[in-house]
Protein backbone atom coordinates (compact mmCIF):
# COMPACT_ATOMS: atom_id res chain seq x y z
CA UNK A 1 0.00 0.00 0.00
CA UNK A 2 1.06 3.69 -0.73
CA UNK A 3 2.37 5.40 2.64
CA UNK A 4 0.11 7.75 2.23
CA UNK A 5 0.70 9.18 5.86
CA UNK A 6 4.31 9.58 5.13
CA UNK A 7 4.07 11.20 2.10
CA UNK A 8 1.79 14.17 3.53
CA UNK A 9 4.55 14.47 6.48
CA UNK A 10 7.28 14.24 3.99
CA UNK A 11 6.01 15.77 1.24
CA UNK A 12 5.86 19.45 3.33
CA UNK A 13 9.33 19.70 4.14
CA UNK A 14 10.38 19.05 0.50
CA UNK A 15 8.37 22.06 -0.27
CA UNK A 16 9.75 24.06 2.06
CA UNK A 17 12.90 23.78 1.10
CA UNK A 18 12.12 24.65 -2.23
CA UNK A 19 10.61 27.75 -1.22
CA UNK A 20 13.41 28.74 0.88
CA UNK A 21 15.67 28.61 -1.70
CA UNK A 22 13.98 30.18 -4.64
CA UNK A 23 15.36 33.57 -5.20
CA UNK A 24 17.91 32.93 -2.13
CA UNK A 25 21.52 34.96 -2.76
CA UNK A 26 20.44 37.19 -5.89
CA UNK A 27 20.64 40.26 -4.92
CA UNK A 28 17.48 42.74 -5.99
CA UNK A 29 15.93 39.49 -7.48
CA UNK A 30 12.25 40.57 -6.23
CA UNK A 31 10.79 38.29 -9.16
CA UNK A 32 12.60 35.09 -8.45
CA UNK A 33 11.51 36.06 -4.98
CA UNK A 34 8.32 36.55 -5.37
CA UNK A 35 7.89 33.32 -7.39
CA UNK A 36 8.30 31.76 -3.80
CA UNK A 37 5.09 31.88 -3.34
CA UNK A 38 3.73 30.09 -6.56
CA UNK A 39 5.94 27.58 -5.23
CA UNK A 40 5.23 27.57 -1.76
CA UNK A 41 1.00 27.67 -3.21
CA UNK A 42 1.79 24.57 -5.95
CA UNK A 43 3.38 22.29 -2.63
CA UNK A 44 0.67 23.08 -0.32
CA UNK A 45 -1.96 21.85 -3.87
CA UNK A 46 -0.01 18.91 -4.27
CA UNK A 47 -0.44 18.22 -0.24
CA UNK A 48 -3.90 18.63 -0.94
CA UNK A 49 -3.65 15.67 -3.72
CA UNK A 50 -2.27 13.47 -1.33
CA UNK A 51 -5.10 14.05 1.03
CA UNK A 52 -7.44 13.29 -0.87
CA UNK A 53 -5.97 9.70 -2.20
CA UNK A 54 -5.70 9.93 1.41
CA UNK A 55 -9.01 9.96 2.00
CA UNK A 56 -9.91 7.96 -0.89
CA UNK A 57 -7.82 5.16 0.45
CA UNK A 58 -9.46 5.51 4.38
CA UNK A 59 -12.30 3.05 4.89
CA UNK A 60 -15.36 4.49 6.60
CA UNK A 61 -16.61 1.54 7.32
CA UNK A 62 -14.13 0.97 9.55
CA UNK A 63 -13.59 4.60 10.97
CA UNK A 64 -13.00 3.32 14.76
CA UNK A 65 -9.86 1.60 13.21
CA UNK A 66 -6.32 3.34 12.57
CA UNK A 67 -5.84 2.74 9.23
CA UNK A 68 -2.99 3.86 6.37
CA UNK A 69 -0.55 2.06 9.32
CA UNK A 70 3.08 2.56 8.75
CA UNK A 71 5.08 1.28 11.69
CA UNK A 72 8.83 1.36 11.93
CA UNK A 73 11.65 0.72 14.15
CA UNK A 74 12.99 4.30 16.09
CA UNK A 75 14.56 4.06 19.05
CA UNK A 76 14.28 0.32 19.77
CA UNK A 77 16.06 0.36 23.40
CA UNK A 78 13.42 2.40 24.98
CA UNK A 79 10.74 1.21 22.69
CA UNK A 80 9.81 3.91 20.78
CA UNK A 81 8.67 3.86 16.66
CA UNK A 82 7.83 5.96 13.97
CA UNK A 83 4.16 4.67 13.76
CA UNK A 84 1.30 6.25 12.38
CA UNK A 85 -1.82 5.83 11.07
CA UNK A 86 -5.47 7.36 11.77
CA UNK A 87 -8.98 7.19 12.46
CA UNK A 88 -12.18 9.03 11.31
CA UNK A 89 -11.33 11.75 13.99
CA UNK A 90 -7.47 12.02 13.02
CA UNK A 91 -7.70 11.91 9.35
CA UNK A 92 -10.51 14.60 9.37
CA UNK A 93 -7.83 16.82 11.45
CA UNK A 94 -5.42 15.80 8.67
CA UNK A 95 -7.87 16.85 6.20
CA UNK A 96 -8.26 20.28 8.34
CA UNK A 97 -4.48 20.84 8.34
CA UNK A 98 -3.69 20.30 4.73
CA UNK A 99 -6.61 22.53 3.43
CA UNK A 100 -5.86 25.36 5.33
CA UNK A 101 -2.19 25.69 4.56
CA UNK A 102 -3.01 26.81 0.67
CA UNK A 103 -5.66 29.25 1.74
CA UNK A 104 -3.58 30.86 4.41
CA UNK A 105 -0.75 31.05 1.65
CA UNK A 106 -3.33 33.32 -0.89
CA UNK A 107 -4.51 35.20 2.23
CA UNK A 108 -0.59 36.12 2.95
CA UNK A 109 0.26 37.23 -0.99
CA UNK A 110 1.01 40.28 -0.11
CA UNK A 111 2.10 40.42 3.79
CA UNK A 112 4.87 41.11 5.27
CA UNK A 113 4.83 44.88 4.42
CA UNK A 114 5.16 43.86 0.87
CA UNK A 115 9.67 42.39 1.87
CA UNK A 116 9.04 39.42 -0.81
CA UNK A 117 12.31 37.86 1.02
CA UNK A 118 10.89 38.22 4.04
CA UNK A 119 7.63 36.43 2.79
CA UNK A 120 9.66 33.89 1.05
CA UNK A 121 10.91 32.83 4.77
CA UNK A 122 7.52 33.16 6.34
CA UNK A 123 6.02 30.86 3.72
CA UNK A 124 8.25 28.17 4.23
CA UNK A 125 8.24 28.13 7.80
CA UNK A 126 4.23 27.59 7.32
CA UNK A 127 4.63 24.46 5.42
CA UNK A 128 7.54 23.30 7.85
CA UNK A 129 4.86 23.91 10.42
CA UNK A 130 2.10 21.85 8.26
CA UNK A 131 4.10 18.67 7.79
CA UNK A 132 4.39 18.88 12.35
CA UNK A 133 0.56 19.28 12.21
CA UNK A 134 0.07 16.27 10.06
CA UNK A 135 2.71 14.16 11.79
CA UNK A 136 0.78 14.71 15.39
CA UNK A 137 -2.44 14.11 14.14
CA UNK A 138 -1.08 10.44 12.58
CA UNK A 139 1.35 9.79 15.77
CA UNK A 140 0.38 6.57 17.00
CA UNK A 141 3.65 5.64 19.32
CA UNK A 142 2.77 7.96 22.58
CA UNK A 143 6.54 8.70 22.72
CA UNK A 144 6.90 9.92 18.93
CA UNK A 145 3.96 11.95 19.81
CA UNK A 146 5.69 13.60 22.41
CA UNK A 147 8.42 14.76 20.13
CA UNK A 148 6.15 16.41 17.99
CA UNK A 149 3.87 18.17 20.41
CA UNK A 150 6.83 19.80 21.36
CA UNK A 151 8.97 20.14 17.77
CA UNK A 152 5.62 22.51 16.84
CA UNK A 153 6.71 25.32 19.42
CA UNK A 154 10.01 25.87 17.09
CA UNK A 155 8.09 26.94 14.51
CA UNK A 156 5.15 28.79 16.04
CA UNK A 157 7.41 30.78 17.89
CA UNK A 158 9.12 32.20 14.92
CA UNK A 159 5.95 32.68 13.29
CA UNK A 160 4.75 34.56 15.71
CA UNK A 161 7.60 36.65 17.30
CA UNK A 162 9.41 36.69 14.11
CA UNK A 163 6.92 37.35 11.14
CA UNK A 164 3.90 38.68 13.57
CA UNK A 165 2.19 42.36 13.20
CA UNK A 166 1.47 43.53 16.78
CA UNK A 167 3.59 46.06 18.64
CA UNK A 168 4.20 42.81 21.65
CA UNK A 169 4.33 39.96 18.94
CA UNK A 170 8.01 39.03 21.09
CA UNK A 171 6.31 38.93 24.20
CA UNK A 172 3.26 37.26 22.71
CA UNK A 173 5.83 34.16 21.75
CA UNK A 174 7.34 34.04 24.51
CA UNK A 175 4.39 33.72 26.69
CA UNK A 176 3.29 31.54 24.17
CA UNK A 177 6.62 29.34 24.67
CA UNK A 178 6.42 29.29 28.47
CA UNK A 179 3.29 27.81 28.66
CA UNK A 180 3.68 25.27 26.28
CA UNK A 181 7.13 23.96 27.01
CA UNK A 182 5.48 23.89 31.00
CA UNK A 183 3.18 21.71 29.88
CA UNK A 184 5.28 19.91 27.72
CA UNK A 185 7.55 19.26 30.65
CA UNK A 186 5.00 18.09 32.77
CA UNK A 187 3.72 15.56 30.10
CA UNK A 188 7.09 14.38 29.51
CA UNK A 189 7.44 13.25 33.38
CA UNK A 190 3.99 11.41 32.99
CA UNK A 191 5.52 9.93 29.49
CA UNK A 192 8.36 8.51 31.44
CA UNK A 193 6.06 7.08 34.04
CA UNK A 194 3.65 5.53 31.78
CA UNK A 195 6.54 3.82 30.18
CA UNK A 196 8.06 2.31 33.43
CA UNK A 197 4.45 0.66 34.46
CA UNK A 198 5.28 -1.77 31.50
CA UNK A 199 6.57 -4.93 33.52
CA UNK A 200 10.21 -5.02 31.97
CA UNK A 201 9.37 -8.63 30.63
CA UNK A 202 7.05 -6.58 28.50
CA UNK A 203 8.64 -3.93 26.89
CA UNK A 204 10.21 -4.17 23.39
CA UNK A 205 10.64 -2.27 20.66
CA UNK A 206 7.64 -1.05 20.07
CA UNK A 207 6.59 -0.48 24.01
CA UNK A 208 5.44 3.20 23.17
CA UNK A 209 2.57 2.25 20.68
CA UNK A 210 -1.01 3.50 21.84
CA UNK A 211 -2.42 0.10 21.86
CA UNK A 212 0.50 -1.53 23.81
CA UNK A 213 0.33 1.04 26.65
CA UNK A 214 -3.89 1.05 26.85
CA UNK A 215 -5.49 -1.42 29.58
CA UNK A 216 -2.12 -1.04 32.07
CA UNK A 217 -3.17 -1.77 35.41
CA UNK A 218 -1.64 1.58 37.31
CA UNK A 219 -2.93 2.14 40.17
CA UNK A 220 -5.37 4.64 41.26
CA UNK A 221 -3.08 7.23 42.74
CA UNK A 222 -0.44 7.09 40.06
CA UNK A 223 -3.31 7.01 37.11
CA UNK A 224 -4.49 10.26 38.21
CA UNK A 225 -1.74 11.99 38.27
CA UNK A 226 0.08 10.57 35.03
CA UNK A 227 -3.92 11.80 34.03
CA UNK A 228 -3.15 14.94 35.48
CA UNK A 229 -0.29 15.45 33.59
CA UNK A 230 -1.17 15.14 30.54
CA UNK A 231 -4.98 16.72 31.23
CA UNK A 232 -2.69 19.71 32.13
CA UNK A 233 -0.26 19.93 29.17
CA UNK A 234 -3.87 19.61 26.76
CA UNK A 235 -5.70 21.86 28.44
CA UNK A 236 -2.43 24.99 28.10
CA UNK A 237 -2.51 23.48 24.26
CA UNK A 238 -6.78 23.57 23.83
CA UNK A 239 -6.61 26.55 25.90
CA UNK A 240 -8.61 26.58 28.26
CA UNK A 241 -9.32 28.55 31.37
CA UNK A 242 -7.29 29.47 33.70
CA UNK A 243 -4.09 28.70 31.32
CA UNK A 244 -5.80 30.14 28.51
CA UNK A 245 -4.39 33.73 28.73
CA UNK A 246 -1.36 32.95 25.48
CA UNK A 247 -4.34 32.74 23.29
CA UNK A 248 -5.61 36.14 23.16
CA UNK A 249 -2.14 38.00 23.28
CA UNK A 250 -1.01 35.14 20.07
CA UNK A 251 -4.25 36.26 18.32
CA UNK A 252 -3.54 40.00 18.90
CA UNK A 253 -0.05 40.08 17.66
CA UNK A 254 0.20 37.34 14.94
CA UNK A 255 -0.47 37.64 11.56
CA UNK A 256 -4.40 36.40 10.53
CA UNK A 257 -2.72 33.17 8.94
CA UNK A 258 -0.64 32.13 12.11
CA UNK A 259 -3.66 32.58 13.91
CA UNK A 260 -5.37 30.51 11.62
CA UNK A 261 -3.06 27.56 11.53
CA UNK A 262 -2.58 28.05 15.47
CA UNK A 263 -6.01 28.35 16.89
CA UNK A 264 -8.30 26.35 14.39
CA UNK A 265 -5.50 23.49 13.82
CA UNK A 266 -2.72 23.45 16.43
CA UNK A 267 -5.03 23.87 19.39
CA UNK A 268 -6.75 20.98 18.45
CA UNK A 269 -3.61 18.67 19.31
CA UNK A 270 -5.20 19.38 22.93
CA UNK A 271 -8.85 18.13 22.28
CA UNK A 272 -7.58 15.50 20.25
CA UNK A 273 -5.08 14.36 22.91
CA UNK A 274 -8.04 14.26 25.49
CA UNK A 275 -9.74 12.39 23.36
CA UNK A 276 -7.36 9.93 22.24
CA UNK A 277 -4.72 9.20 24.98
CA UNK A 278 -6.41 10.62 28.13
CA UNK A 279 -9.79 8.44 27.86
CA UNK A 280 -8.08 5.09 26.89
CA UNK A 281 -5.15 5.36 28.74
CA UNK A 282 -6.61 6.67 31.83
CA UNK A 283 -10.11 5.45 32.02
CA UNK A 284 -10.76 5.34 36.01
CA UNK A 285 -8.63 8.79 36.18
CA UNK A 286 -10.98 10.13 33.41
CA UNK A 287 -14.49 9.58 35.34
CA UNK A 288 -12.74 10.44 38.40
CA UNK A 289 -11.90 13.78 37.26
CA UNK A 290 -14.85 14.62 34.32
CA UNK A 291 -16.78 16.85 36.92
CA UNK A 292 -13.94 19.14 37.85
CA UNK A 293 -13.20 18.99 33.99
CA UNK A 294 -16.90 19.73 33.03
CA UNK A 295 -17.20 22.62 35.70
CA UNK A 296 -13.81 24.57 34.13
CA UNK A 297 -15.42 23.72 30.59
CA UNK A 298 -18.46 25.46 31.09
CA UNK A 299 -16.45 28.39 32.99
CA UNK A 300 -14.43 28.58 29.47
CA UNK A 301 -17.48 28.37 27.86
CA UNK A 302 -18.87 31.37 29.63
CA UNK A 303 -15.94 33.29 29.89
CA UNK A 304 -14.56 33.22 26.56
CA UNK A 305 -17.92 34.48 25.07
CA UNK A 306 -18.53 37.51 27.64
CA UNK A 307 -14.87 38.87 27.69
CA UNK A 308 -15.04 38.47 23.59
CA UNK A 309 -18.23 40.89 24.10
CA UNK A 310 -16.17 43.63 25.37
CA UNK A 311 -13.00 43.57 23.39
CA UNK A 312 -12.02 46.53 21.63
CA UNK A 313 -9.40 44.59 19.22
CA UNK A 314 -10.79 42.27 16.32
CA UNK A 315 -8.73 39.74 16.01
CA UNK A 316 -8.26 39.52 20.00
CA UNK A 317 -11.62 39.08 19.98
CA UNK A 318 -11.73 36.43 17.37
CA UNK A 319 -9.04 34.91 19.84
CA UNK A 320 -11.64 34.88 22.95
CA UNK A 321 -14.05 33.49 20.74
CA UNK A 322 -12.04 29.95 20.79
CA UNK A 323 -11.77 29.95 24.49
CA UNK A 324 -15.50 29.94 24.29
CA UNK A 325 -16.01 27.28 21.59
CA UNK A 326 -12.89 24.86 23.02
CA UNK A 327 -15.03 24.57 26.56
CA UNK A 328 -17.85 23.08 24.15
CA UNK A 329 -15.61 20.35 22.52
CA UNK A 330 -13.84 19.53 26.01
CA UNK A 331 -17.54 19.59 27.44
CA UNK A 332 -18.75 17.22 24.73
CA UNK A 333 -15.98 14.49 25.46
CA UNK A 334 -15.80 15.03 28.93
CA UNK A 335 -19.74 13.64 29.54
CA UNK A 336 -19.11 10.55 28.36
CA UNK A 337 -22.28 10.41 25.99
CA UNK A 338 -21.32 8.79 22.34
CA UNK A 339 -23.59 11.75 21.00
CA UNK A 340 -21.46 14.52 22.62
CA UNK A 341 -18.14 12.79 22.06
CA UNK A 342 -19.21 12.76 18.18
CA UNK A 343 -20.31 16.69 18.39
CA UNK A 344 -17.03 17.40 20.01
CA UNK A 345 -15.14 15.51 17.14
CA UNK A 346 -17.14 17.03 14.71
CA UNK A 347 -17.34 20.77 16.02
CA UNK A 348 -12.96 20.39 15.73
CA UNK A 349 -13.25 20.26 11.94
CA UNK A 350 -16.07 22.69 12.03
CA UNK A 351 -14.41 25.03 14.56
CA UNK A 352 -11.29 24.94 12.28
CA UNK A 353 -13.31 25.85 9.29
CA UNK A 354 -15.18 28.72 10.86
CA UNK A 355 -12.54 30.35 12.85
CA UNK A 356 -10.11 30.09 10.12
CA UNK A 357 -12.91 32.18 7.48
CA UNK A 358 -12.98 34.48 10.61
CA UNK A 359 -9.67 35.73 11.07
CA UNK A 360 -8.09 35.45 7.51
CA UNK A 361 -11.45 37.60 6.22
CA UNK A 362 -10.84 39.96 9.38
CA UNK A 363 -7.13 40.14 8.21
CA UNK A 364 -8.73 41.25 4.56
CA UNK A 365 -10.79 43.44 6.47
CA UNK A 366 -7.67 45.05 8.23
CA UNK A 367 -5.60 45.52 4.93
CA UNK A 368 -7.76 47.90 3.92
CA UNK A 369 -7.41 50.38 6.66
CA UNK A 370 -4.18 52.94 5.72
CA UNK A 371 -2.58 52.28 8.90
CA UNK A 372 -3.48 48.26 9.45
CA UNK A 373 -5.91 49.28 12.86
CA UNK A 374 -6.94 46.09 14.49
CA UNK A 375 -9.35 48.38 16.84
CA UNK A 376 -12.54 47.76 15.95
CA UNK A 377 -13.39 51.89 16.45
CA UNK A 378 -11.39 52.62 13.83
CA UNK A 379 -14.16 51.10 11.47
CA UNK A 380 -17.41 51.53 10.20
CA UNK A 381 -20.04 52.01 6.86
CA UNK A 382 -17.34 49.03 5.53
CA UNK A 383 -20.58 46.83 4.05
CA UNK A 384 -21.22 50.14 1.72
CA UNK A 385 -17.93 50.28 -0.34
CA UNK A 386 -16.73 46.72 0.10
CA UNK A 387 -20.12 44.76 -0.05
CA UNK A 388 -18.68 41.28 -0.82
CA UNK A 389 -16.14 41.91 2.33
CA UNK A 390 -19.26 42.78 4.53
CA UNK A 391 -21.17 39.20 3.43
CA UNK A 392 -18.40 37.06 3.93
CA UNK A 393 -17.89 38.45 6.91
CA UNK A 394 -21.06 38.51 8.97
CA UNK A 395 -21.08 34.59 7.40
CA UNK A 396 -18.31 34.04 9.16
CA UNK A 397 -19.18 35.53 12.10
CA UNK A 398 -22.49 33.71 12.02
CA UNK A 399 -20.84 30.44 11.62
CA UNK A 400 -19.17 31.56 15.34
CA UNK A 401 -22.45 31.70 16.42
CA UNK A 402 -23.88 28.47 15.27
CA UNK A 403 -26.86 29.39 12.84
CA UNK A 404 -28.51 27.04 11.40
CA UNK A 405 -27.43 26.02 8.21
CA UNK A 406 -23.87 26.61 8.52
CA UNK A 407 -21.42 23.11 9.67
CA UNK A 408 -21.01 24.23 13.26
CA UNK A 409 -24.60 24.18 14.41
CA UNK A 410 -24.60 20.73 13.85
CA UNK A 411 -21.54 20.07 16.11
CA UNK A 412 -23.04 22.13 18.49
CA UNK A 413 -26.34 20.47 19.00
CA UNK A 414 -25.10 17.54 19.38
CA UNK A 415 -22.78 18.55 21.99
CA UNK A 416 -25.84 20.34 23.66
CA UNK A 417 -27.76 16.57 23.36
CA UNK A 418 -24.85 14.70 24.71
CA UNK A 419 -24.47 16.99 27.77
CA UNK A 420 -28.09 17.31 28.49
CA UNK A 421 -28.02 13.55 28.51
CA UNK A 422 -26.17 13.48 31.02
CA UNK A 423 -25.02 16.77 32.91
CA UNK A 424 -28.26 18.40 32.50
CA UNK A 425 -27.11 21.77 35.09
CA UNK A 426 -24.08 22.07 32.26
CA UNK A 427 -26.20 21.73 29.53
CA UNK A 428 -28.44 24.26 30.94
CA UNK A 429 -25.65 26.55 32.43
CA UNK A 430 -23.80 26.74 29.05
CA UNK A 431 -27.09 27.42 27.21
CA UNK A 432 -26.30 31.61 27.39
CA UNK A 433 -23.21 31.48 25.40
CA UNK A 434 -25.48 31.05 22.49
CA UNK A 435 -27.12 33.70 22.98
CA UNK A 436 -23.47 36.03 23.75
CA UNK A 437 -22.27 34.21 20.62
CA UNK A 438 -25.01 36.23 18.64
CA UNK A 439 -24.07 39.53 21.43
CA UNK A 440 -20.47 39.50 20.07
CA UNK A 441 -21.00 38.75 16.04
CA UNK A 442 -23.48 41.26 16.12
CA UNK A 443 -22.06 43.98 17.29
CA UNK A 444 -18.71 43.83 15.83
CA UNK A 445 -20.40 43.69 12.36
CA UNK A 446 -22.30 47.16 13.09
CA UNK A 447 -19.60 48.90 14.17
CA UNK A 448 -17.38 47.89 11.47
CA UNK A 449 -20.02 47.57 8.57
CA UNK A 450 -22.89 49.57 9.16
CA UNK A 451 -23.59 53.26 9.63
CA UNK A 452 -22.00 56.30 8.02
CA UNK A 453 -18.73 55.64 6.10
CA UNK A 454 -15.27 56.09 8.35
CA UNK A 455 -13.24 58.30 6.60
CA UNK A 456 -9.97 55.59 7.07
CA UNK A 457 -11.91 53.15 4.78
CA UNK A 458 -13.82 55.71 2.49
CA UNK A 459 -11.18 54.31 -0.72
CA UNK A 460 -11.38 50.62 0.27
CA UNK A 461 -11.35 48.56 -2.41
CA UNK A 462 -13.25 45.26 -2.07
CA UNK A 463 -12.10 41.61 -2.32
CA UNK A 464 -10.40 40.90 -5.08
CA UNK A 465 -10.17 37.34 -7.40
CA UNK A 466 -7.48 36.09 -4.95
CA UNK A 467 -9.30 37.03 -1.42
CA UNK A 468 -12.82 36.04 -2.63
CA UNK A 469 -11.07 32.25 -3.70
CA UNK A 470 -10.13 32.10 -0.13
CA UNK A 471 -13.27 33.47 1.38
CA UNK A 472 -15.68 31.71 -0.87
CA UNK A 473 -13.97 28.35 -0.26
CA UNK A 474 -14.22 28.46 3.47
CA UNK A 475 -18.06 29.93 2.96
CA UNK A 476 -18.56 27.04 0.78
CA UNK A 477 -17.40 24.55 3.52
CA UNK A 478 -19.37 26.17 6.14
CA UNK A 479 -22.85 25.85 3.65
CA UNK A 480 -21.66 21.96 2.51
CA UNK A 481 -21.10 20.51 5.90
CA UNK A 482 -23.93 22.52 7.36
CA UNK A 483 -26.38 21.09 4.64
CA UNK A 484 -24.91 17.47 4.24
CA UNK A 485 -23.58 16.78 8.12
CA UNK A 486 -23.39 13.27 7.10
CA UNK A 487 -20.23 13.90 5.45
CA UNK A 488 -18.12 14.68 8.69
CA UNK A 489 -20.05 12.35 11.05
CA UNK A 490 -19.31 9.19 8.77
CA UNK A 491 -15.95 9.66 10.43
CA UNK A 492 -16.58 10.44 13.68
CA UNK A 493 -20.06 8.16 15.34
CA UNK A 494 -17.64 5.15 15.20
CA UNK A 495 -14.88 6.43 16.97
CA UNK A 496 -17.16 8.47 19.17
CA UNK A 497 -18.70 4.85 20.27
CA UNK A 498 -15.65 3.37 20.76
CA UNK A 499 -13.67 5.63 22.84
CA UNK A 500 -16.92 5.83 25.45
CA UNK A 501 -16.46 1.51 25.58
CA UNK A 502 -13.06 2.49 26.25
CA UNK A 503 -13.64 4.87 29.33
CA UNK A 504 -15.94 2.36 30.56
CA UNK A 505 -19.36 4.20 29.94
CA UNK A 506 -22.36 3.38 28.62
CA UNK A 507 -24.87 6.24 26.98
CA UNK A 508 -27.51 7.23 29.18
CA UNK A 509 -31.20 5.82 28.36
CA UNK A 510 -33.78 8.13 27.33
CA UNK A 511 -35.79 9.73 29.78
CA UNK A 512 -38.35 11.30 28.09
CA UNK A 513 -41.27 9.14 26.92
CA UNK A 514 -39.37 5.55 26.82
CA UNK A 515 -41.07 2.84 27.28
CA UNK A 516 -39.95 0.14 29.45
CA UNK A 517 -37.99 -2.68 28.29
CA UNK A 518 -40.53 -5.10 28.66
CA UNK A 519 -43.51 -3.33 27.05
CA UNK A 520 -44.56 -5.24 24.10
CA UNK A 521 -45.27 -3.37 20.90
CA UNK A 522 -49.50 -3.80 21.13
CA UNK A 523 -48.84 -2.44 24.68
CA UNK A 524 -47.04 0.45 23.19
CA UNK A 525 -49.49 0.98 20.25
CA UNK A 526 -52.48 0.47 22.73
């Protein structure tokens, strides 16, 4: 079989390269520079080729299986292997990082204050970042995953504090940095100890592989904290509250692509490693701790959407936003239901998709003022002389808040079924954030694209061919998976039912007009 997995990991760094070196060392060559990023947009298509014989090759059938397997011999003494393969849930997060990568590359054309070499740099650092993002999402050896969860902060930190817009975009990665090498740190002790509850007899050169190290009998008090550990280092990555507080300082001072590949991709690694190493590998630790969990989710929930309300900064708020949305998905997993663990699968891709439209189309939005103003003040009467700018935008925004008809509404409910199924005061305390999601969509879009015309943006232009590819392919995402769900959730119910046998739960029973087990059908019908 074609390594299909390797060649999307692989496949990356080859076109980085290539983009880092055409135009290198000729001085004044702006053209062979600037060809970097036809380049740098042709690897990131061919990426998306491989996907989808990616795709084509994945079985849905069989989505609870890891399939496109590739397992090889690393680091035999201590067990560890390059071994990957995927899911439903991990090959739609592959499918999320690959086609983002090209649209962030259109969105960027002409960033970086127009310094094509600079650019040139910035692009290949984003597909040395992709082929990471891919790689994590396909890590099946708990050790190899390690190395990537923390090989991502090299290149997120030079995105950010080296090719970032905001006035703190150093301090921003650095904070950034600090948290996540904490939690890194943290999760690397817990690694360790994981590995040393294999009975010696037992371990072998391929000791490290998901399925080798689920089912160990730990221990209840060293379970919960090798839980604890790596809870921790997920919830700094997911973020959520209280070591949330990178996000919104990343999202301030990055670029509106960083912040896409960061917050609707990268994050995810959190989510998905809650989902996939902290329920199997800790079952008894998971139920133990899933109210505590639950009661920070719906704080994050809550939290995220009311400071978003009063931010003054777009794309910080877009950044508050995610707290908000990343409480759902950890809510979802974290009751245990097969319906909420789906929604919470699901609303990654969909969060990806809509957050992603959101701040590349605020970036557009941003362009367009003379001096690049991220505060929202410095807008307004947009919608009248860049119309198309206005639509995608409030779709965007809408897709934030969950309307019907867009992808994430789907998630969404079914988180809200799962949780009511079984935490119904969470369900019912988490309820409001719809209603601040439509508060803080709202809002922004009429004071940045209603009223009287700000002078700043009197001359803006509206999208052009290249912005309105990017903007109508994410708006085209939104409408298909919010029309045809059924696309997404073929790869998600399996899995979903499979990692609640896993934790040891069983969905709730209805409660609402069931019958009992023993009533016949005529008793039912009478």
């Amino acid at each position: 079989m074609f390594p299909w997995l390797t060649a999307l990991i692989v496949w990356p760094l080859l076109a980085a390269l290539a983009t880092a070196l055409t135009g290198r060392g000729r001085a004044g060559a702006t053209g062979s520079a600037g060809q970097a990023r036809t380049v740098a947009l042709l690897g990131s298509l061919v990426e998306v080729g491989l996907a989808v014989g990616a795709f084509v090759a994945f079985d849905t059938a069989r989505a609870a299986e890891h399939q496109l397997l590739e397992t090889h011999s690393w680091i035999p003494s201590i067990g560890a292997s390059y071994a990957v393969g995927v899911d439903g849930v991990g090959l739609l997060l592959v499918g999320l990082s690959v086609g983002l990568v090209p649209l962030v590359i259109l969105a960027a054309w002409k960033e970086q204050g127009g310094d094509l070499g600079r650019l040139r740099k910035y692009l290949a650092v984003v597909l040395v970042l992709q082929s990471f993002m891919v790689a994590v999402f396909a890590a099946r050896d708990v050790f190899f995953f390690y190395v990537l969860f923390e090989a991502m902060l090299i290149p997120v930190y030079f995105l950010i504090g080296g090719f970032g817009q905001g006035a703190q975009r150093r301090y921003a990665a650095v904070k950034f940095l600090i948290y996540s090498l904490a939690g890194g740190l943290v999760m690397l002790v817990a690694v360790i100890a994981l590995y040393l509850q294999v009975p010696a007899a037992d371990r072998g050169p391929q000791t490290f592989l998901t399925e080798n190290l689920t089912g160990l009998d730990l221990g209840t008090t060293a379970g919960r904290l090798m839980f604890a550990a790596f809870f921790l280092a997920f919830a700094i990555k997911a973020p959520m509250v209280p070591v949330h507080s990178w996000l919104p300082d990343v999202a301030e001072n990055a670029t509106p692509g960083t912040s896409t590949l960061l917050i609707s991709v990268l994050d995810k690694v959190g989510t998905f490693g809650m989902l996939t190493l902290c329920l199997p590998l800790f079952p008894e630790a998971s139920r133990w701790a899933a109210p505590f969990v639950v009661i920070l989710a719906v704080v994050s929930i809550l939290y995220g959407a009311i400071l978003a309300i009063g931010q003054t900064d777009l794309l910080r708020l877009v950044g508050y936003t995610s707290v908000s949305h990343f409480g759902f998905i950890i809510l979802g997993i974290f009751t245990f239901t097969s319906t909420g663990t789906a929604g919470s699968s699901l609303m990654m891709l969909n969060h990806g998709i809509s957050t992603g439209a959101m701040f590349l189309v605020a970036g557009f939005a941003i362009a367009r003022h003379p001096e690049r103003s991220q505060r929202i003040a410095d807008y307004g009467g947009l919608r009248l002389v860049a119309p198309v700018l206005g639509g995608t935008f409030l779709v965007a925004g809408l897709s934030l808040a969950s309307l019907p008809g867009l992808s994430t509404f789907v998630s969404e409910i079914l988180v809200f079924l799962g949780v009511f199924s079984a935490v119904q005061w969470a369900a019912v305390v988490a309820v409001p954030a719809v209603v601040l999601a439509a508060v803080y969509v709202l809002l922004t879009y009429q004071r940045m694209f209603t009223g009287a015309v700000a002078p700043s943006v009197a001359d803006a232009r509206d999208l052009d061919a290249r912005e309105r590819t990017v903007a109508g392919v994410l708006v085209a995402l939104l409408l298909l998976l919010g029309f045809v769900p059924s696309l997404g959730l073929r790869y998600v119910d399996a899995p979903a039912s499979t990692t609640i046998e896993q934790v040891g739960h069983d969905d709730p029973p209805p409660v609402l007009g069931a019958a009992p087990a023993s009533t016949t059908p005529e008793e039912v019908a009478a």
